[in-house]
PDB file of N, CA and C in Angstrom:
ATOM      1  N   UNK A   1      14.638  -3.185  -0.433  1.00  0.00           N
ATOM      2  CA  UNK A   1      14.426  -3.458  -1.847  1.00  0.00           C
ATOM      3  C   UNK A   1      13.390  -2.484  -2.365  1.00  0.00           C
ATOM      4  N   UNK A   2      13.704  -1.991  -3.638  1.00  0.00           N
ATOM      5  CA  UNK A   2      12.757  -1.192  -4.020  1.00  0.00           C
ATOM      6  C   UNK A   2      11.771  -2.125  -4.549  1.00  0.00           C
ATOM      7  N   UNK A   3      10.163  -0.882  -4.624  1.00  0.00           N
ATOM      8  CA  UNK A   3       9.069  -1.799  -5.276  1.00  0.00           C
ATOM      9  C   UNK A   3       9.193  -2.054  -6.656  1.00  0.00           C
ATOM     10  N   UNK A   4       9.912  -1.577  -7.476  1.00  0.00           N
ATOM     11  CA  UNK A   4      10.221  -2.170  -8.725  1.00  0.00           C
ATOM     12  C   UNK A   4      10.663  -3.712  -9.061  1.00  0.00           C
ATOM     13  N   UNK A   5      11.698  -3.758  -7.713  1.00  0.00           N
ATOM     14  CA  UNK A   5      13.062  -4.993  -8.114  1.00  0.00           C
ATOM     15  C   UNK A   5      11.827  -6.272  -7.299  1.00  0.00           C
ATOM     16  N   UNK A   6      10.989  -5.675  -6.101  1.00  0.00           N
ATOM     17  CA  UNK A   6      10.010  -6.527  -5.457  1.00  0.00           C
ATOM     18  C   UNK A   6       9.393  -6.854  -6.823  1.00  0.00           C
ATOM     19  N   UNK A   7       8.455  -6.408  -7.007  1.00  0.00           N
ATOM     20  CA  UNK A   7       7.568  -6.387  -8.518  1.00  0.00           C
ATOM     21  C   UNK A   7       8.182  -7.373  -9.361  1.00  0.00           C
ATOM     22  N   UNK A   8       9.616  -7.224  -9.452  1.00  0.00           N
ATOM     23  CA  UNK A   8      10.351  -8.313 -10.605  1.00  0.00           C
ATOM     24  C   UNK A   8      10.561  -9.208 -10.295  1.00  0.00           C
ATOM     25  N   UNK A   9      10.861  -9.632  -8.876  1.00  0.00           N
ATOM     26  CA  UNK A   9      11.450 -10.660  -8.233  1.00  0.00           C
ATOM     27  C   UNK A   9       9.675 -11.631  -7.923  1.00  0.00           C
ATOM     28  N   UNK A  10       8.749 -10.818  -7.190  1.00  0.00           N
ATOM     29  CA  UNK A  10       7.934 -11.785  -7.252  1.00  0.00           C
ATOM     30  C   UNK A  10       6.446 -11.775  -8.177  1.00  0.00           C
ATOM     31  N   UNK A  11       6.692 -11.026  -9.181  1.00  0.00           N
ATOM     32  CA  UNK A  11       5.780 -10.959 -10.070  1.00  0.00           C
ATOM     33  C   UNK A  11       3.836 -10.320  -9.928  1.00  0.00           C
ATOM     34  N   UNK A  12       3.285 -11.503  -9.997  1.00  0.00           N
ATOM     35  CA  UNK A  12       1.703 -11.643  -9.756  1.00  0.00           C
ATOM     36  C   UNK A  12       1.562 -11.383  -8.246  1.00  0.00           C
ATOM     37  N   UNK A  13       2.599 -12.353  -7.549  1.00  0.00           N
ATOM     38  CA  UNK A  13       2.708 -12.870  -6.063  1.00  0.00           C
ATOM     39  C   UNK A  13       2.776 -11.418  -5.502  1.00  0.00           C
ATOM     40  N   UNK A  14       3.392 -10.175  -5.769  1.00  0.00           N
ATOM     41  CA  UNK A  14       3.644  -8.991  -5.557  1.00  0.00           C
ATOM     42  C   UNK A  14       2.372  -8.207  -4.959  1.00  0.00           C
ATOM     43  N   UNK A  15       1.672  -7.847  -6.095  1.00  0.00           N
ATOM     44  CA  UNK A  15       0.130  -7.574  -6.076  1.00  0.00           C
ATOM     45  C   UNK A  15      -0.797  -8.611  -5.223  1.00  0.00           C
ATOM     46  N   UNK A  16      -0.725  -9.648  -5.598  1.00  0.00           N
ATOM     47  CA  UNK A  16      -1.837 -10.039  -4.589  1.00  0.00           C
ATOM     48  C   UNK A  16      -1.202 -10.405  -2.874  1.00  0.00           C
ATOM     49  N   UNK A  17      -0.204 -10.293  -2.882  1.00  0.00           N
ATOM     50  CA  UNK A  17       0.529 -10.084  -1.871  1.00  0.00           C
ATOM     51  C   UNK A  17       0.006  -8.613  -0.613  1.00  0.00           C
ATOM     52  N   UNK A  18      -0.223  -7.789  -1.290  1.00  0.00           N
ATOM     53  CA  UNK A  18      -0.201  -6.520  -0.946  1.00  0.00           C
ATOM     54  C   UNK A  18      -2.079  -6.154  -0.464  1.00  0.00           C
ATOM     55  N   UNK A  19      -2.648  -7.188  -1.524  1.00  0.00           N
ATOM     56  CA  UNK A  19      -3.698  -7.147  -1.358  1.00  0.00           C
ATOM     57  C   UNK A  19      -4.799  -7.650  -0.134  1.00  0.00           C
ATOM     58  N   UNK A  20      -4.037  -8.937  -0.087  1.00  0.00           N
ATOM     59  CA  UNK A  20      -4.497 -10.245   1.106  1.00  0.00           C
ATOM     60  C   UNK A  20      -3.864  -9.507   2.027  1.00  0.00           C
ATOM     61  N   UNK A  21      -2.526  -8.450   2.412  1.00  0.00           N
ATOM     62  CA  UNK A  21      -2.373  -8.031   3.890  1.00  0.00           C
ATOM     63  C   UNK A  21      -1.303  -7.816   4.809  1.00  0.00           C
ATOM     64  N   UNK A  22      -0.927  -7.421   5.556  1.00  0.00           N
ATOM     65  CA  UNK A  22       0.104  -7.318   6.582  1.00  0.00           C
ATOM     66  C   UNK A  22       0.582  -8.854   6.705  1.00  0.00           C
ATOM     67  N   UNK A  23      -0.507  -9.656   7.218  1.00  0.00           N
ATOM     68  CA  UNK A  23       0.133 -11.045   8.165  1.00  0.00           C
ATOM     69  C   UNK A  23       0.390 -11.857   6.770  1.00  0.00           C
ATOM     70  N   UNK A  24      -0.263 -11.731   5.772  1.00  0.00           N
ATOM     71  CA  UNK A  24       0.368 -12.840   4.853  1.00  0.00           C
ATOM     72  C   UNK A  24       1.667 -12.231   4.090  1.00  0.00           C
ATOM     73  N   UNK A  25       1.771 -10.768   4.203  1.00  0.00           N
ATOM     74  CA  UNK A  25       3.141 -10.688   4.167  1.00  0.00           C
ATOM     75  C   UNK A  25       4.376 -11.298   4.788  1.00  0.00           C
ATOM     76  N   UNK A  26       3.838 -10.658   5.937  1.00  0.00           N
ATOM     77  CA  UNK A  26       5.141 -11.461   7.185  1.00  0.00           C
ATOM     78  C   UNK A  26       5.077 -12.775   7.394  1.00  0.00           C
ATOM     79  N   UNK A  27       4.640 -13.683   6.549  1.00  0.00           N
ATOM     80  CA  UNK A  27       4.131 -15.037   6.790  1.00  0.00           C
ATOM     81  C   UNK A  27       5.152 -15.537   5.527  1.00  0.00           C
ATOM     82  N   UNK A  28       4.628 -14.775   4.433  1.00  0.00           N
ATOM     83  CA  UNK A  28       5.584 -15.043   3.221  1.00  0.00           C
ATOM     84  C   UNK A  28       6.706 -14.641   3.221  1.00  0.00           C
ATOM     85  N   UNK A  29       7.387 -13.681   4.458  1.00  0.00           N
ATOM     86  CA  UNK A  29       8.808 -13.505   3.915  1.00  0.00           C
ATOM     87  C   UNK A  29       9.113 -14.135   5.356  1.00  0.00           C
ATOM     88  N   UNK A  30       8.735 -14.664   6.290  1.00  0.00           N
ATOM     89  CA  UNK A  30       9.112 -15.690   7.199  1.00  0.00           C
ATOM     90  C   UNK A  30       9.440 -16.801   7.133  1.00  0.00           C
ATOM     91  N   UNK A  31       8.693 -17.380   5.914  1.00  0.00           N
ATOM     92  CA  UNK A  31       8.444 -18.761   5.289  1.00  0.00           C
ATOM     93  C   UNK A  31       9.623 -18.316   4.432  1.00  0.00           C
ATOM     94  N   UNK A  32      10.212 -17.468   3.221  1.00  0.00           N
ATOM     95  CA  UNK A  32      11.300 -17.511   2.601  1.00  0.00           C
ATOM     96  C   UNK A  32      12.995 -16.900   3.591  1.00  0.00           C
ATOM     97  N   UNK A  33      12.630 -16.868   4.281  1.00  0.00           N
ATOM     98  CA  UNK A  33      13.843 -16.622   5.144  1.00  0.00           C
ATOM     99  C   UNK A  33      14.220 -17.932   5.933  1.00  0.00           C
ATOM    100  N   UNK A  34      13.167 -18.831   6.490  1.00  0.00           N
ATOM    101  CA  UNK A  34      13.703 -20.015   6.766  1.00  0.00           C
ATOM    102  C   UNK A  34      14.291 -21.034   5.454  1.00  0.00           C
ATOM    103  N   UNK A  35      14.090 -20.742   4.508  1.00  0.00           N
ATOM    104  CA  UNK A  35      14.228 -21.574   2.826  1.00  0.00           C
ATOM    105  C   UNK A  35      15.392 -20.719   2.565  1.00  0.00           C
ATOM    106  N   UNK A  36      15.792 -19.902   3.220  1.00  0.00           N
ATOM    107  CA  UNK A  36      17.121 -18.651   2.843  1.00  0.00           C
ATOM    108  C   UNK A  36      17.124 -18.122   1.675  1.00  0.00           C
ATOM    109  N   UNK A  37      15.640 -18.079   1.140  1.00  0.00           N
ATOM    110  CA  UNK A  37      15.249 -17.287   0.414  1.00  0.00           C
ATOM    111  C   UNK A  37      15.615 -15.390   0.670  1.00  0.00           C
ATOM    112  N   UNK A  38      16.261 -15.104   0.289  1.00  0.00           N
ATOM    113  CA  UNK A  38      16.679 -13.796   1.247  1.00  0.00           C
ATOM    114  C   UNK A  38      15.932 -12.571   0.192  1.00  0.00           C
ATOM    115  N   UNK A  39      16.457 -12.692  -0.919  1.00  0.00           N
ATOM    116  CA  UNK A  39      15.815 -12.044  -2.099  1.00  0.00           C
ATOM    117  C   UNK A  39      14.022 -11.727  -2.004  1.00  0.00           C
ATOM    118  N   UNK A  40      13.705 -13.256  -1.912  1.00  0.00           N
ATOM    119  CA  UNK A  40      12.258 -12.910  -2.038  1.00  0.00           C
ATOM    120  C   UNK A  40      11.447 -12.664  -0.218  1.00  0.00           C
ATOM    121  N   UNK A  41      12.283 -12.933   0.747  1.00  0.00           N
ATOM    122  CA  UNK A  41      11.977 -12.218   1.802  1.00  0.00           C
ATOM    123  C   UNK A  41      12.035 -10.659   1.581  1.00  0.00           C
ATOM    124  N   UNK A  42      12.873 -10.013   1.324  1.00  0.00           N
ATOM    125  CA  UNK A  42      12.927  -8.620   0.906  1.00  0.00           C
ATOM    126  C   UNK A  42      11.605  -8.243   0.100  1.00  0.00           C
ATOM    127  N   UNK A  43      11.672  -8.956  -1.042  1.00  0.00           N
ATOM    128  CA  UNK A  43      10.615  -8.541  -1.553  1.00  0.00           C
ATOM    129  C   UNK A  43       8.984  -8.624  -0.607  1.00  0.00           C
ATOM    130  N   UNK A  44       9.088  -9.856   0.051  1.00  0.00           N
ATOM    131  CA  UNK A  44       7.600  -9.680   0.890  1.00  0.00           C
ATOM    132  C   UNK A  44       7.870  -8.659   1.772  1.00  0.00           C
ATOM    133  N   UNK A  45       9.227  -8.229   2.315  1.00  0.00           N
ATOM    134  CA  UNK A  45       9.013  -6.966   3.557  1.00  0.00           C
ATOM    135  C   UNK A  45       8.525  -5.613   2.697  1.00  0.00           C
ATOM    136  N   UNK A  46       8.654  -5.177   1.096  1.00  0.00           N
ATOM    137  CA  UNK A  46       8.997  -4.224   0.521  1.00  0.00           C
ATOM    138  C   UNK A  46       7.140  -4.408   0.467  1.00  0.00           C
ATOM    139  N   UNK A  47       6.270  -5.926  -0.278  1.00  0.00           N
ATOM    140  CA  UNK A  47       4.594  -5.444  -0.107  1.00  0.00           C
ATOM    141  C   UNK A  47       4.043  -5.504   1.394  1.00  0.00           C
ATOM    142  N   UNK A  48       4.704  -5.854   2.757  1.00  0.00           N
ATOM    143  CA  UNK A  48       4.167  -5.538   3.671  1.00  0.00           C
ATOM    144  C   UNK A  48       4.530  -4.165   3.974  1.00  0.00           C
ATOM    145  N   UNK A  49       5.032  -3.592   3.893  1.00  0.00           N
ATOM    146  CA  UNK A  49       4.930  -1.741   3.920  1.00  0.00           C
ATOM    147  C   UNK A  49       4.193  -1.342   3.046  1.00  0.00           C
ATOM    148  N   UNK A  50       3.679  -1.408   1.804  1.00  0.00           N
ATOM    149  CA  UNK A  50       3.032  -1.121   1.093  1.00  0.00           C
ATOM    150  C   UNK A  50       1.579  -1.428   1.588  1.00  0.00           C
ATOM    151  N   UNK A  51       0.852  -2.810   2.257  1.00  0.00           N
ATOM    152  CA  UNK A  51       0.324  -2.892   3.173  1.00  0.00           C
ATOM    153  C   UNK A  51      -0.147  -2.421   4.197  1.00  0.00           C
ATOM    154  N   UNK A  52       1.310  -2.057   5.212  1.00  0.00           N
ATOM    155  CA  UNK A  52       1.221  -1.203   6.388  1.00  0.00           C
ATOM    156  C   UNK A  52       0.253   0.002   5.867  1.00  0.00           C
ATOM    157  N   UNK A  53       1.196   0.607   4.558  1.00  0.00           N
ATOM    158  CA  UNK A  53       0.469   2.032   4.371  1.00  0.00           C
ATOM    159  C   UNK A  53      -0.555   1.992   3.986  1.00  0.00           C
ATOM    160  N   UNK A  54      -1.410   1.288   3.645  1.00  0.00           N
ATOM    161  CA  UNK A  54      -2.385   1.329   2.709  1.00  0.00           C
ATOM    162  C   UNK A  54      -3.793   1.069   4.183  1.00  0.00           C
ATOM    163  N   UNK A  55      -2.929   0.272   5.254  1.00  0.00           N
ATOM    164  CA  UNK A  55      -4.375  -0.181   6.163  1.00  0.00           C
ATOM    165  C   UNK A  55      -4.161   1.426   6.795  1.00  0.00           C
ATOM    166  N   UNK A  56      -3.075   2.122   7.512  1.00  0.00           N
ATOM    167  CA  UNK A  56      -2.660   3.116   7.736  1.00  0.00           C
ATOM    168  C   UNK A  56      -3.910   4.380   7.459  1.00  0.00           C
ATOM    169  N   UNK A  57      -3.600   4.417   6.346  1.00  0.00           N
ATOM    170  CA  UNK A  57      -4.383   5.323   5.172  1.00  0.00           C
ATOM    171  C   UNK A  57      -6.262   5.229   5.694  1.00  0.00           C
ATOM    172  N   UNK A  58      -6.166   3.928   5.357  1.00  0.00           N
ATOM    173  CA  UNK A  58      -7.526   3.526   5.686  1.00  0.00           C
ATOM    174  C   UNK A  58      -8.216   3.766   7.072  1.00  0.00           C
ATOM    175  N   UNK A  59      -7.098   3.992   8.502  1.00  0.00           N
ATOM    176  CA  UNK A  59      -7.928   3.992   9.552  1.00  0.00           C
ATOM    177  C   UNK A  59      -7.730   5.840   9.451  1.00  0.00           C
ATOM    178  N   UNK A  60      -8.074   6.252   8.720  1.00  0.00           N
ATOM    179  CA  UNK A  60      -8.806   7.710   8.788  1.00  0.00           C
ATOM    180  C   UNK A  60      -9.730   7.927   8.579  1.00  0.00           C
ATOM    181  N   UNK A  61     -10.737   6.836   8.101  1.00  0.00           N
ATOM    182  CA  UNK A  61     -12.059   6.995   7.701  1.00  0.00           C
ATOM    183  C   UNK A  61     -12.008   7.842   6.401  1.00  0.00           C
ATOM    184  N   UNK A  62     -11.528   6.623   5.315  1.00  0.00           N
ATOM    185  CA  UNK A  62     -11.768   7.145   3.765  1.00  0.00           C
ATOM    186  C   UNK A  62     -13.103   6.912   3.423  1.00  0.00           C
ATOM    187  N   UNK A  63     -13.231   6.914   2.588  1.00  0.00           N
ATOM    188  CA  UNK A  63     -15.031   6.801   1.734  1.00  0.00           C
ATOM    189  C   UNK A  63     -14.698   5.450   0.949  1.00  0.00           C
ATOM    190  N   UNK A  64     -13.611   4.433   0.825  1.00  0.00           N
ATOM    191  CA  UNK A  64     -13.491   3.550   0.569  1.00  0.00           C
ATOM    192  C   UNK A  64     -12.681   3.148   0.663  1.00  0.00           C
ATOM    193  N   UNK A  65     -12.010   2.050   0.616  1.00  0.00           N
ATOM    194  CA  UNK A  65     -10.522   1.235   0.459  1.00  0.00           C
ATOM    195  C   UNK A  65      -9.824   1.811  -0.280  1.00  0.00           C
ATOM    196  N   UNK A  66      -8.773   1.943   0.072  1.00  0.00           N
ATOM    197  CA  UNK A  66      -7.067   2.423  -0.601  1.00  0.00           C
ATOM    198  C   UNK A  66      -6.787   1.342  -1.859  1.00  0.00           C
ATOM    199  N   UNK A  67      -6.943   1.799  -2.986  1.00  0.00           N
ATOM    200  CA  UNK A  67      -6.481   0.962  -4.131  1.00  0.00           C
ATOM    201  C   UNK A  67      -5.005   0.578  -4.281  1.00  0.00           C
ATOM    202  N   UNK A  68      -4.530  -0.271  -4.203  1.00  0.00           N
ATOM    203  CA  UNK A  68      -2.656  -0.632  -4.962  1.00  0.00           C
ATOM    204  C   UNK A  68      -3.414  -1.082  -6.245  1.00  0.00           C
ATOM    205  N   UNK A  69      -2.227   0.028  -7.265  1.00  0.00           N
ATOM    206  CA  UNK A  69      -2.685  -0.085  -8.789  1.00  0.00           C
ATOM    207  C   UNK A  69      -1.735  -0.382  -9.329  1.00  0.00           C
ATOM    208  N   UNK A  70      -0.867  -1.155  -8.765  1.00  0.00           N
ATOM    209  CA  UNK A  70       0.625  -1.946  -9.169  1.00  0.00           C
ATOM    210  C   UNK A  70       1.310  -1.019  -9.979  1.00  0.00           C
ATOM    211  N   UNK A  71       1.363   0.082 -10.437  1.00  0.00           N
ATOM    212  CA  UNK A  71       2.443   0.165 -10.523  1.00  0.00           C
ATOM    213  C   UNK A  71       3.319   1.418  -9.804  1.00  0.00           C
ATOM    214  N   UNK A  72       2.882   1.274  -8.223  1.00  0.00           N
ATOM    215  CA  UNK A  72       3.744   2.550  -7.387  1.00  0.00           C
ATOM    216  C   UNK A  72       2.550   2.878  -7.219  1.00  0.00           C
ATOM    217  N   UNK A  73       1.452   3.396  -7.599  1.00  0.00           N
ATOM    218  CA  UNK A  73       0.658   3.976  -7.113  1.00  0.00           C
ATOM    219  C   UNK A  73      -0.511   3.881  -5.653  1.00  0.00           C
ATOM    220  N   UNK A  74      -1.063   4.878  -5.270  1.00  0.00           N
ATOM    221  CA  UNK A  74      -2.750   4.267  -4.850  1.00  0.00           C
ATOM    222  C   UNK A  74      -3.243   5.010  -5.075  1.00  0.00           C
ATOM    223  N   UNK A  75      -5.229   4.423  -4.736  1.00  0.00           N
ATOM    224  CA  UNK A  75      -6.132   5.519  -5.228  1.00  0.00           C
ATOM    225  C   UNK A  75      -6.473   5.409  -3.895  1.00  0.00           C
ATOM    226  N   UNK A  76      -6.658   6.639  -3.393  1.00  0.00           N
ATOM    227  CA  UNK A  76      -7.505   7.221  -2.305  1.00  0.00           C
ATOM    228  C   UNK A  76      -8.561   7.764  -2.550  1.00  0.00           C
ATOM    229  N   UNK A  77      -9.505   7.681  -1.926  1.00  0.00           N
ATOM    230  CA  UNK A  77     -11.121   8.271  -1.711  1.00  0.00           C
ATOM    231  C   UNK A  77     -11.423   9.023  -0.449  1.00  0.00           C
ATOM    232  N   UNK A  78     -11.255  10.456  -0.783  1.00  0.00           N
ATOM    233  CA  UNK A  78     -11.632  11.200   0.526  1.00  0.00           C
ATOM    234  C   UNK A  78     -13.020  11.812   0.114  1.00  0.00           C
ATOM    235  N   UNK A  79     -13.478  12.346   1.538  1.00  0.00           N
ATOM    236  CA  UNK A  79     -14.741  13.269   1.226  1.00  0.00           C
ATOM    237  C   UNK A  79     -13.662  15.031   1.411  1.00  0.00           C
ATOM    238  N   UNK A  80     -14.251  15.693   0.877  1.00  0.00           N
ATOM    239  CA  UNK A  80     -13.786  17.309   0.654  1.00  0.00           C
ATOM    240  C   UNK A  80     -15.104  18.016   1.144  1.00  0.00           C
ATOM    241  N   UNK A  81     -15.262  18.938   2.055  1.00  0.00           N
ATOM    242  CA  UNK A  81     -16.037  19.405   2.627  1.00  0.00           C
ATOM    243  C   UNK A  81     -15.596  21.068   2.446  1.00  0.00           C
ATOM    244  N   UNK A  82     -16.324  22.043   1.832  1.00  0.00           N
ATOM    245  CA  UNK A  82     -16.578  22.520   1.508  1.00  0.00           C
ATOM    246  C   UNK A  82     -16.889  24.186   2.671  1.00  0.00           C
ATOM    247  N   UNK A  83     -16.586  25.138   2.054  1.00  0.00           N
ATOM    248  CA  UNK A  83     -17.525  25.955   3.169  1.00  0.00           C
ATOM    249  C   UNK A  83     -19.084  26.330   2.364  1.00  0.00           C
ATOM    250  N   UNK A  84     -19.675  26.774   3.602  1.00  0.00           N
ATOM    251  CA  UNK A  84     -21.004  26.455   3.419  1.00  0.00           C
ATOM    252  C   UNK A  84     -21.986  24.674   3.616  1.00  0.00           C
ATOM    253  N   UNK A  85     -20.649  24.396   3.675  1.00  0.00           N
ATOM    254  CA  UNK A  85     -21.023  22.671   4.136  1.00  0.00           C
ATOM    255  C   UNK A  85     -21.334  21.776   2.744  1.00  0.00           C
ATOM    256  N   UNK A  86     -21.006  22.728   1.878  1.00  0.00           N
ATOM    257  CA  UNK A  86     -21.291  21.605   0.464  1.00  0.00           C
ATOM    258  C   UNK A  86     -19.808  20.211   0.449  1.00  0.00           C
ATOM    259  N   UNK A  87     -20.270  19.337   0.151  1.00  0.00           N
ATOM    260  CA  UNK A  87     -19.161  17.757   0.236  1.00  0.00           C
ATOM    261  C   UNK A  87     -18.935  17.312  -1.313  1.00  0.00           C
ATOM    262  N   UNK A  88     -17.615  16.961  -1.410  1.00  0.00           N
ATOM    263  CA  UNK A  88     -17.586  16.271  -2.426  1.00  0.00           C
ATOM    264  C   UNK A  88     -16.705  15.481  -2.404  1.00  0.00           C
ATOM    265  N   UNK A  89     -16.794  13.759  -2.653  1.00  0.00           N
ATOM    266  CA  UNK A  89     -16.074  12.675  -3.020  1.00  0.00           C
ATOM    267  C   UNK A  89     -14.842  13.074  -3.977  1.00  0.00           C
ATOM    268  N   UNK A  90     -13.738  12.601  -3.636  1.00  0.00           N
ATOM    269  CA  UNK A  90     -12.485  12.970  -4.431  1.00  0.00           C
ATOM    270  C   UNK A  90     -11.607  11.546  -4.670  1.00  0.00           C
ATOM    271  N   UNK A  91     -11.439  11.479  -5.871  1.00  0.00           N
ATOM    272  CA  UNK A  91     -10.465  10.199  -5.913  1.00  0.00           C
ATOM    273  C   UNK A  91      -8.837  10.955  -5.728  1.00  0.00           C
ATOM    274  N   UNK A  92      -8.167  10.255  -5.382  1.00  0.00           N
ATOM    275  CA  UNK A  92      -6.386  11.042  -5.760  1.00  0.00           C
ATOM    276  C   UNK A  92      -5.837   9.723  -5.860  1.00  0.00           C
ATOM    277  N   UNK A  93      -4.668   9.945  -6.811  1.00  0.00           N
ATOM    278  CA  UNK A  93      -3.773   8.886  -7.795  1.00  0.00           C
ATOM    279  C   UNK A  93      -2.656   9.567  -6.561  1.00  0.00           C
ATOM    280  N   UNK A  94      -1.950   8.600  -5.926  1.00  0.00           N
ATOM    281  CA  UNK A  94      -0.374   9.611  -5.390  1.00  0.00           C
ATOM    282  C   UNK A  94       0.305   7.996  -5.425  1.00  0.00           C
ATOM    283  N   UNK A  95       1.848   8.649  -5.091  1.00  0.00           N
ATOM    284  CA  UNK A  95       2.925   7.239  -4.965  1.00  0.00           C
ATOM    285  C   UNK A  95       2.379   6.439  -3.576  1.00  0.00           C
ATOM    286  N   UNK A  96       2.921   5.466  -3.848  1.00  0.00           N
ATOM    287  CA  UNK A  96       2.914   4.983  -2.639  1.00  0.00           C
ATOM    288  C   UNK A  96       4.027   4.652  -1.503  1.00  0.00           C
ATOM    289  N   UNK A  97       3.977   6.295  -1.131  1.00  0.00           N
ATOM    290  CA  UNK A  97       5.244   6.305   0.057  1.00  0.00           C
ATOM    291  C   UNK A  97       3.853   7.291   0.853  1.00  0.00           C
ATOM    292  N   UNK A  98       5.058   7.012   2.108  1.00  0.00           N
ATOM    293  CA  UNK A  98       4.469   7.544   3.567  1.00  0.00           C
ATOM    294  C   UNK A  98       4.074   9.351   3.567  1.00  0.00           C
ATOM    295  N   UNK A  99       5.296   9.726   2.853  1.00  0.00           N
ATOM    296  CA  UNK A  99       5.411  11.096   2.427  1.00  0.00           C
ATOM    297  C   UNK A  99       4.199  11.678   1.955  1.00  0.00           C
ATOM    298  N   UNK A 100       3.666  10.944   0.418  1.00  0.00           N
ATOM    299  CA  UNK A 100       2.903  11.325  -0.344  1.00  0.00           C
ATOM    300  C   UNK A 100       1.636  11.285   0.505  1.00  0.00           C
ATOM    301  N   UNK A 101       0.900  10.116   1.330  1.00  0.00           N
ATOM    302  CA  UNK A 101      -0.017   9.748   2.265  1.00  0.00           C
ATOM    303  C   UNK A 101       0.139  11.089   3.478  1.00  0.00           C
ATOM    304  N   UNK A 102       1.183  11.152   3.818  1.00  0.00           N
ATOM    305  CA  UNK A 102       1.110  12.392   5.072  1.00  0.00           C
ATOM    306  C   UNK A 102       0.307  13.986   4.334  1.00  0.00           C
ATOM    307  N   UNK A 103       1.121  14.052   2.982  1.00  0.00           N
ATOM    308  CA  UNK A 103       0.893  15.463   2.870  1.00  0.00           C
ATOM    309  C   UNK A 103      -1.212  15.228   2.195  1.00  0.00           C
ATOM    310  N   UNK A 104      -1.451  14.574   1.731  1.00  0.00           N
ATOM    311  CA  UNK A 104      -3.013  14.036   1.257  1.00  0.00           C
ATOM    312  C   UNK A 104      -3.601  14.153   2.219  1.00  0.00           C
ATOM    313  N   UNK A 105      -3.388  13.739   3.514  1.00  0.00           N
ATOM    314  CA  UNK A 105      -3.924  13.589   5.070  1.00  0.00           C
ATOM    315  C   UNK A 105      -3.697  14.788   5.376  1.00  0.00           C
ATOM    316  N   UNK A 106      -2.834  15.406   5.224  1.00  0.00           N
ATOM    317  CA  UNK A 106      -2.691  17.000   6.008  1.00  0.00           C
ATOM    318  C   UNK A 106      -1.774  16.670   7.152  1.00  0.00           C
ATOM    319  N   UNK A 107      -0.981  15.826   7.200  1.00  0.00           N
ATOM    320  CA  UNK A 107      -0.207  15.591   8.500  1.00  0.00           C
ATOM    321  C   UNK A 107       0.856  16.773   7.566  1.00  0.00           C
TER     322      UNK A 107
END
């Protein structure tokens, strides 16, 4: 399911979904798959990847938490190091796919 049709299908629940985490994802679309909720299971697998990527992101040692800014996006906080050794804090706006996160990281 795309994050749009997620977004529509579970609204508010979407965002703070994504926010609280991996396990209350898979908790919420575990709990709607036994209810044969199938729709809104999709939608919790679509904010636990969004999740995945975002803790992902985070074990690189950012300068802060990975923002979800609902709509597709995140904000990342890197440090930029400089030659001569001068540093500077950088916010970046990118989608939130794996792609966009690899090439930001330098993978």
């Amino acid at each position: 399911m795309s994050e749009a049709e997620a977004h529509e299908r579970l609204g508010y629940d979407f965002t703070h979904a994504i926010v609280v985490g991996v396990a209350f994802c898979d908790r919420c679309r575990s709990e709607a798959v036994e209810a044969e909720d199938f729709s809104g299971a999709a939608a919790y697998e679509t904010a636990g990847r969004i999740a995945r990527l975002i803790r992902w992101i985070d074990s690189h040692d950012t300068r802060a938490p990975t923002v979800f800014n609902g709509d597709g996006t995140l904000t990342v906080t890197s440090t930029v190091v400089f030659a001569g050794g001068l540093t500077s804090i950088e916010r970046e706006v990118i989608p939130a796919t794996l792609r966009a996160a690899r090439a930001l990281l330098g993978y």
